[in-house]
C-alpha atoms as a PDB file:
ATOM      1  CA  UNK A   1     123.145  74.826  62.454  1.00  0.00           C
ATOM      2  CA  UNK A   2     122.251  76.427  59.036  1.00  0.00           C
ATOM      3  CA  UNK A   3     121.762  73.337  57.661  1.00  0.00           C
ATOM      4  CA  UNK A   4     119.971  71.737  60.162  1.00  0.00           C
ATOM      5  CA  UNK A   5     117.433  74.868  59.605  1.00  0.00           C
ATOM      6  CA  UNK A   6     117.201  74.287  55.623  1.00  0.00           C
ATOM      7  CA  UNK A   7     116.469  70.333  56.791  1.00  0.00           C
ATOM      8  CA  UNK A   8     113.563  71.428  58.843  1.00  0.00           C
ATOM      9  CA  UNK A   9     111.939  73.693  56.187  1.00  0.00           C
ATOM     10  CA  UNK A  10     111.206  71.259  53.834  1.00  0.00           C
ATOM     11  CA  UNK A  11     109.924  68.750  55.969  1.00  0.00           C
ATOM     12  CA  UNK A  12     107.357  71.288  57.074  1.00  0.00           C
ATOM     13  CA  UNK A  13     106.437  71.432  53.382  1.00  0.00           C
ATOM     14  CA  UNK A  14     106.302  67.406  53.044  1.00  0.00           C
ATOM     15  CA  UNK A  15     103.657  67.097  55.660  1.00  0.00           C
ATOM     16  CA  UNK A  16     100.963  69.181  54.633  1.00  0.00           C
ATOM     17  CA  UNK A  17     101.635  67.456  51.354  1.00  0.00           C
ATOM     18  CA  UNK A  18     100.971  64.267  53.057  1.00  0.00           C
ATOM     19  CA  UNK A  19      97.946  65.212  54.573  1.00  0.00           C
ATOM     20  CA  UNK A  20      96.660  66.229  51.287  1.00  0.00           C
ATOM     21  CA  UNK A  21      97.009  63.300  49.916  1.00  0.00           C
ATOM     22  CA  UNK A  22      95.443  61.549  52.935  1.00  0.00           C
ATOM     23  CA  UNK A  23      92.857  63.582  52.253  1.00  0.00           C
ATOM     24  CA  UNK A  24      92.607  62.524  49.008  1.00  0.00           C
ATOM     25  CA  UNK A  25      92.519  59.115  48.902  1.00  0.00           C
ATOM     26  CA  UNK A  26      90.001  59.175  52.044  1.00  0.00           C
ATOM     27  CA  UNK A  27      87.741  61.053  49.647  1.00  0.00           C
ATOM     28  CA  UNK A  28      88.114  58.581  46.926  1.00  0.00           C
ATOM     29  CA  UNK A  29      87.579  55.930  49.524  1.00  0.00           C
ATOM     30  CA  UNK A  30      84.410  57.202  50.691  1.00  0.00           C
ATOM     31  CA  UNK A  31      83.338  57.836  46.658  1.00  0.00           C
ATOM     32  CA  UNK A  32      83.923  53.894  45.966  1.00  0.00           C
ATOM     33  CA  UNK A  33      82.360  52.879  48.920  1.00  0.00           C
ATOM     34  CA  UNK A  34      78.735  55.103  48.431  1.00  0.00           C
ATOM     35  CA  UNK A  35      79.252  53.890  44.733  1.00  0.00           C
ATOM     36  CA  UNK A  36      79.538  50.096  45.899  1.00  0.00           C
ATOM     37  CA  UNK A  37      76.233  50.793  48.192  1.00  0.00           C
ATOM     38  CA  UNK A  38      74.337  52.227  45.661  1.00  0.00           C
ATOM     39  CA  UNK A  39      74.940  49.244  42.967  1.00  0.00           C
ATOM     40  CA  UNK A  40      74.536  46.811  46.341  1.00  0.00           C
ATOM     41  CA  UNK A  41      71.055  48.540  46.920  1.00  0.00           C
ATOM     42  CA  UNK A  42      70.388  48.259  42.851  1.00  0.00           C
ATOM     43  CA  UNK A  43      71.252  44.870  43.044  1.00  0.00           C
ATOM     44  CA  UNK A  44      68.678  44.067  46.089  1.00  0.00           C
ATOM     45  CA  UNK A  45      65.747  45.419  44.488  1.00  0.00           C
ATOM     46  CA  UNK A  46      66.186  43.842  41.767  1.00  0.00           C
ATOM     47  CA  UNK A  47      66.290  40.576  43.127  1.00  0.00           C
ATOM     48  CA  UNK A  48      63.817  41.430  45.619  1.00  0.00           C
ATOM     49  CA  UNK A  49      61.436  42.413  42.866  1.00  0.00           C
ATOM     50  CA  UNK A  50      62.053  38.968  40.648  1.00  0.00           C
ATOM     51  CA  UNK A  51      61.377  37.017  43.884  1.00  0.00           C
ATOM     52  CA  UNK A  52      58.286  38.640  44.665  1.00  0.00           C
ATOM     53  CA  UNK A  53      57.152  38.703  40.715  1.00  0.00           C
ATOM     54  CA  UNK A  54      58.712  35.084  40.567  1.00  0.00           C
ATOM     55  CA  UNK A  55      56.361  34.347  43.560  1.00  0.00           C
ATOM     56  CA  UNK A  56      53.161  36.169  42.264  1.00  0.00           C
ATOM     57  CA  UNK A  57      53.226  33.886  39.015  1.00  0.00           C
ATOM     58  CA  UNK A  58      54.268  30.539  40.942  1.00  0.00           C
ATOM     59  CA  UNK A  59      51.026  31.341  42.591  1.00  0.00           C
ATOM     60  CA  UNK A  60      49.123  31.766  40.360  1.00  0.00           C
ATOM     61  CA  UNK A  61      49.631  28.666  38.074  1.00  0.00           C
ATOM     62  CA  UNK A  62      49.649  26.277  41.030  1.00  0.00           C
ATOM     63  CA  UNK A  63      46.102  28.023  41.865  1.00  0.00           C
ATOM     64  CA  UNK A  64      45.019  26.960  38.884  1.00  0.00           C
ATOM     65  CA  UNK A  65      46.853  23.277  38.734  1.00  0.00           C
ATOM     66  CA  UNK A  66      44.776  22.772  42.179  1.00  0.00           C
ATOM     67  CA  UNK A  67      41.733  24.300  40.547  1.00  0.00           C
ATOM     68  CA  UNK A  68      41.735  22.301  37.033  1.00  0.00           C
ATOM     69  CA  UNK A  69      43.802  19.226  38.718  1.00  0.00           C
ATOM     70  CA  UNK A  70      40.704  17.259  38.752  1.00  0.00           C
ATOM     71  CA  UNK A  71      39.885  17.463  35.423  1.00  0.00           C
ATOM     72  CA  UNK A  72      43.181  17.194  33.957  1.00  0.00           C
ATOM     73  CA  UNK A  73      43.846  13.901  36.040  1.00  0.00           C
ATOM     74  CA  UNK A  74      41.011  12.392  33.639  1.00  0.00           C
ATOM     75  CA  UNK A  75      42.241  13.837  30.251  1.00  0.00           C
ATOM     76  CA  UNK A  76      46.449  13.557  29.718  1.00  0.00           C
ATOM     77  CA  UNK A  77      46.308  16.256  26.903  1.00  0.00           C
ATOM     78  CA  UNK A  78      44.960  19.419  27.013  1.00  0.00           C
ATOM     79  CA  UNK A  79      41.581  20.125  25.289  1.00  0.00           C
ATOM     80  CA  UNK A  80      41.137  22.948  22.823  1.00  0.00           C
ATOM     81  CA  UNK A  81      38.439  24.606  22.347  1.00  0.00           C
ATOM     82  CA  UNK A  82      36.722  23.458  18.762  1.00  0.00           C
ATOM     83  CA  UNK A  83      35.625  26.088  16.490  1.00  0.00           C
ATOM     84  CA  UNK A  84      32.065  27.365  16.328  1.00  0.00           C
ATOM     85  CA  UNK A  85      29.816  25.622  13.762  1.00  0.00           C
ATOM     86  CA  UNK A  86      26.729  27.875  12.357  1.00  0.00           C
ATOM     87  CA  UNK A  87      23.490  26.501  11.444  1.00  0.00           C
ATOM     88  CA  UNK A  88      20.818  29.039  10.165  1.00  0.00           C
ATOM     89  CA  UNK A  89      17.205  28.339  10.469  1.00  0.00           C
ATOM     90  CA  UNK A  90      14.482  29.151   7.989  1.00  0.00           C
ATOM     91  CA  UNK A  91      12.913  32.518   8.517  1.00  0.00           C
ATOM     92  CA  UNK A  92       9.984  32.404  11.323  1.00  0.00           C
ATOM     93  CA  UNK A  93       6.992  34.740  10.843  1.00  0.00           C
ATOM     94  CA  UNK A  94       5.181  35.459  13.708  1.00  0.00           C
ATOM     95  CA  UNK A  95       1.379  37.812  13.829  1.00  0.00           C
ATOM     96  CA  UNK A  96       0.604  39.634  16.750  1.00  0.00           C
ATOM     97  CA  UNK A  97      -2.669  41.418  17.480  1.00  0.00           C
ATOM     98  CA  UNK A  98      -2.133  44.693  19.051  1.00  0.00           C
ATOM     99  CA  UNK A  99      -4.964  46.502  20.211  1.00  0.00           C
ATOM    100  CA  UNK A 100      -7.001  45.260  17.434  1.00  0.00           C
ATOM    101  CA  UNK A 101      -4.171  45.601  14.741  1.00  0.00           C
ATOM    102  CA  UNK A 102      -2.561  42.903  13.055  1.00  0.00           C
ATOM    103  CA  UNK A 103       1.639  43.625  13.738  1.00  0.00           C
ATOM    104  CA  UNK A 104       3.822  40.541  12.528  1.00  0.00           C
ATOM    105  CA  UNK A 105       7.617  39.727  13.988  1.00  0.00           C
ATOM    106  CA  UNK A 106       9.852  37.908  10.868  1.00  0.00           C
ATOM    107  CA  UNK A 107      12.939  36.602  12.582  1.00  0.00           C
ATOM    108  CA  UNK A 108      15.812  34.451  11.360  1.00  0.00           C
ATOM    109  CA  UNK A 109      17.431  32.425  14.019  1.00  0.00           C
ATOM    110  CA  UNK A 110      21.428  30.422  13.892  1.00  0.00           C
ATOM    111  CA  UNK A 111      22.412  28.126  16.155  1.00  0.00           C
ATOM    112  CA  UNK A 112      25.676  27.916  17.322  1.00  0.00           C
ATOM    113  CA  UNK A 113      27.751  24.951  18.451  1.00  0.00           C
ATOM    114  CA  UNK A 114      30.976  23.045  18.455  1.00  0.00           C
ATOM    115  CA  UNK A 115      30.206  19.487  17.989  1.00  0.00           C
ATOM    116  CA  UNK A 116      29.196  18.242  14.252  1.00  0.00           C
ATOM    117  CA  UNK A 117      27.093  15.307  16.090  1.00  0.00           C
ATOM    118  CA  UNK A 118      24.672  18.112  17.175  1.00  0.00           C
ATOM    119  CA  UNK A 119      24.106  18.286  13.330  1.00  0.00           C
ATOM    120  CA  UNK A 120      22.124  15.142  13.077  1.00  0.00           C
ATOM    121  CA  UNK A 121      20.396  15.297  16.342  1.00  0.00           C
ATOM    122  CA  UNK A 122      19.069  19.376  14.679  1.00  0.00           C
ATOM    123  CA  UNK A 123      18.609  17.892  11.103  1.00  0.00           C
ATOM    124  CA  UNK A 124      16.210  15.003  12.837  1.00  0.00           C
ATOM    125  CA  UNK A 125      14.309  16.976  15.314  1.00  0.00           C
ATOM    126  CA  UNK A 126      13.791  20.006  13.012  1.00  0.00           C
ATOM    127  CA  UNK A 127      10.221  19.447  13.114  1.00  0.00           C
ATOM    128  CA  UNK A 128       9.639  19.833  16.948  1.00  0.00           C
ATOM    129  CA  UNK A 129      12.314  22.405  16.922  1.00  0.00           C
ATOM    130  CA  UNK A 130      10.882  24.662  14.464  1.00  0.00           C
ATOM    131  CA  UNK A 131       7.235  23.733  16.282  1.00  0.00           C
ATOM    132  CA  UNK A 132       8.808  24.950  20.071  1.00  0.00           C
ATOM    133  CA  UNK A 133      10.038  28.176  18.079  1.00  0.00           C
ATOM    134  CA  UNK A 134       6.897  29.043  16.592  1.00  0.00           C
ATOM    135  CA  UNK A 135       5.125  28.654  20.210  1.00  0.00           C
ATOM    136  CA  UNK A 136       7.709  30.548  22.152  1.00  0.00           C
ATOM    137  CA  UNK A 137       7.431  33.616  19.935  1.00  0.00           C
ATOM    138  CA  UNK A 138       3.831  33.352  19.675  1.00  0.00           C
ATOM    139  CA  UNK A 139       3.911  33.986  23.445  1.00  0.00           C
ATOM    140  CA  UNK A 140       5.226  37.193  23.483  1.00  0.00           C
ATOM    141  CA  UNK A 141       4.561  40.313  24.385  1.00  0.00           C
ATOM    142  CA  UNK A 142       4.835  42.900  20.783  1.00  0.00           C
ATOM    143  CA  UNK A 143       5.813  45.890  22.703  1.00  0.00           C
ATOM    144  CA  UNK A 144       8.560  44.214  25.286  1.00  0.00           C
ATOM    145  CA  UNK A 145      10.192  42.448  21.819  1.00  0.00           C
ATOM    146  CA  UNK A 146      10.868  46.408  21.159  1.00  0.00           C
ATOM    147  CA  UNK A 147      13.064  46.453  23.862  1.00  0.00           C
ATOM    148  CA  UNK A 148      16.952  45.299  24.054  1.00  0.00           C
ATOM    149  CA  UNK A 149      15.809  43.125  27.085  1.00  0.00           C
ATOM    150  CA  UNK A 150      12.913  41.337  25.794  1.00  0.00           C
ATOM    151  CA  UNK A 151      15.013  40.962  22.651  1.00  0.00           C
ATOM    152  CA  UNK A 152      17.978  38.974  24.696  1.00  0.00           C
ATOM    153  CA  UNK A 153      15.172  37.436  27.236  1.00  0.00           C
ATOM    154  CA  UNK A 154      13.551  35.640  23.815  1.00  0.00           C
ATOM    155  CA  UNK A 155      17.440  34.541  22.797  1.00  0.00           C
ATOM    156  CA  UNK A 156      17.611  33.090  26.074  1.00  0.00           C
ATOM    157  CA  UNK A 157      14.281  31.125  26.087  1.00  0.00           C
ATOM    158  CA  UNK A 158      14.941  30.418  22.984  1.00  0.00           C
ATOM    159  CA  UNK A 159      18.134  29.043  23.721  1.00  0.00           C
ATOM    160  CA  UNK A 160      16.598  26.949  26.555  1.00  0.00           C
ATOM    161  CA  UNK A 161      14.193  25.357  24.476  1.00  0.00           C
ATOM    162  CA  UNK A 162      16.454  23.910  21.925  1.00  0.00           C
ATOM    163  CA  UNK A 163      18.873  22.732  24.602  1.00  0.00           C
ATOM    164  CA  UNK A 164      16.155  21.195  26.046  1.00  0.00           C
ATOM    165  CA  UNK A 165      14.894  19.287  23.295  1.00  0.00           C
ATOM    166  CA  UNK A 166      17.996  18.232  22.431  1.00  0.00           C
ATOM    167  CA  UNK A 167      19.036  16.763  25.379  1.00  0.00           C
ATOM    168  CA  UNK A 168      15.465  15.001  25.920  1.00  0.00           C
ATOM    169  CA  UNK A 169      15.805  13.328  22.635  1.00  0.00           C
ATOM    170  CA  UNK A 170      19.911  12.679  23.371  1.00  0.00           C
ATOM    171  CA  UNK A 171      18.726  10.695  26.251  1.00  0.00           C
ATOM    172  CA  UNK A 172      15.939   9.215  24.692  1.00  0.00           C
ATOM    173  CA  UNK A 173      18.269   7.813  21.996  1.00  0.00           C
ATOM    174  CA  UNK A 174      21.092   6.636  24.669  1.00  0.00           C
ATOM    175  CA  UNK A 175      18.808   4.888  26.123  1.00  0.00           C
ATOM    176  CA  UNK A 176      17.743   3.151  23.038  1.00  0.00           C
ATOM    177  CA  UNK A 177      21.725   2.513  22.514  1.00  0.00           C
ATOM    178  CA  UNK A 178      21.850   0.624  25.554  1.00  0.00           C
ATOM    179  CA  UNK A 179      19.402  -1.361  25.067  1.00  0.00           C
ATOM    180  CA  UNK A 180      20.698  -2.466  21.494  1.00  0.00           C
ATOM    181  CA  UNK A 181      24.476  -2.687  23.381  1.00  0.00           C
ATOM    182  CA  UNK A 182      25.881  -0.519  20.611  1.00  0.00           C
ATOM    183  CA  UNK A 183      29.458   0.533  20.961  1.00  0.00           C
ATOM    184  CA  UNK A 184      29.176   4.216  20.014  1.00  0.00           C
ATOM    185  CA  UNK A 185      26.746   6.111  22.649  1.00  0.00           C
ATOM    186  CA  UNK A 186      25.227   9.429  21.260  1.00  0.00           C
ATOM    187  CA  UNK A 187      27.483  12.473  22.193  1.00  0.00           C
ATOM    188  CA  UNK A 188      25.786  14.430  24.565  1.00  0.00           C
ATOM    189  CA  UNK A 189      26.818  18.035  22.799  1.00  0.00           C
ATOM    190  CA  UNK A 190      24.074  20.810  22.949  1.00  0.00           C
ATOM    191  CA  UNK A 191      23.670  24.072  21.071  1.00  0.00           C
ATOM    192  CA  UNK A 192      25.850  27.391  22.893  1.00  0.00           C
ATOM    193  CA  UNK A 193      24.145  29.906  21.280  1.00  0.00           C
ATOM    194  CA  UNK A 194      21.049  31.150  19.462  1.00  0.00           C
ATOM    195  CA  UNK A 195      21.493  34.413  17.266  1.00  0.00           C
ATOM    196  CA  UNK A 196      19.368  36.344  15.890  1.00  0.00           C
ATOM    197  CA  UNK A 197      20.361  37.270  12.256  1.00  0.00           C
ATOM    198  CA  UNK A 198      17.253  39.279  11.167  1.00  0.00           C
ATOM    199  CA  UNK A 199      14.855  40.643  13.369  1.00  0.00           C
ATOM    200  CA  UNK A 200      12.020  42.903  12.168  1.00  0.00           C
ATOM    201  CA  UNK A 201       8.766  44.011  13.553  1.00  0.00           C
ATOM    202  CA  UNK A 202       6.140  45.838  11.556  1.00  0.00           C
END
């Protein structure tokens, strides 16, 4: 009977051993598995965010394939932009009478653009440029050419009348090349810019 007493003592110890354990190992389970869900939900927003970033830029290019698709159908290479060619002007001087005083504008004008035909068409027409120049600033108003605005309003006329002599006289001389059958037509390039490199009123 003594013994079977001293058996019973020790498996009293074992089990709250056992439970300890169980213990244990169910808090080392739970550890792994809030670990495993926090690297799961790491791993969904990443992916998540790539799709929708993926998405975004997929978007974006075909909006512009269906945007430039008609031009590009026409052309199999794409077309970079040429550089800027300058042409400067010979300095205009302008007189002005302002309430019965003689004021004077002395301007220097360069013309921007990208195709070296335009070259010819400016060195032939130079005459009836310079002579559309001379008129357009005669026109103006002394006092608004004080002002930023009338400043960039004159570029823009400016800008407008050259354009618009060269493409009269562009046309002019296609049709003349179609009437000889020639095999190179004139280019139909046009000044981008006029800038004003010296601008002083007295």
């Amino acid at each position: 009977m003594a013994a079977g007493k001293k058996d019973e003592k020790p498996s009293k110890d074992a089990q709250p051993a056992e439970g300890a354990v169980d213990e244990s190992k169910q808090k080392k389970k739970k550890l792994f598995m809030f670990i495993g869900l926090a690297i799961l939900l790491v791993v969904i927003s990443v992916g998540a965010t790539f799709f929708v970033v993926s998405k975004m830029m997929g978007g974006e290019k075909s909006g512009g394939e269906d945007a430039t698709s008609a031009s590009e159908s026409s052309e199999s290479a794409e077309v970079v932009a040429k550089p800027a060619i300058y042409f400067p002007l010979k300095t205009f001087t302008v007189n002005y009478d302002v309430n019965g005083r003689q004021r004077f504008l002395q301007a220097e004008l360069t013309l921007m653009y990208r195709d070296e035909a335009v070259l010819k068409t400016l060195e032939l027409h130079m005459p009836a440029l310079r002579n559309s120049l001379v008129m357009l600033l005669s026109r103006q108003v002394f006092d608004e050419l004080q002002t930023a605005e009338g400043k960039e309003k004159l570029r823009t006329d400016a800008l407008a009348e050259i354009q618009g002599i060269i493409a009269k006289e562009g046309a002019a001389a296609a049709a003349k090349s179609e009437e000889k059958d020639a095999k190179e037509k004139p280019s139909n390039a046009n000044v981008e810019q006029v800038l004003f490199t010296q601008f002083v009123m007295q």
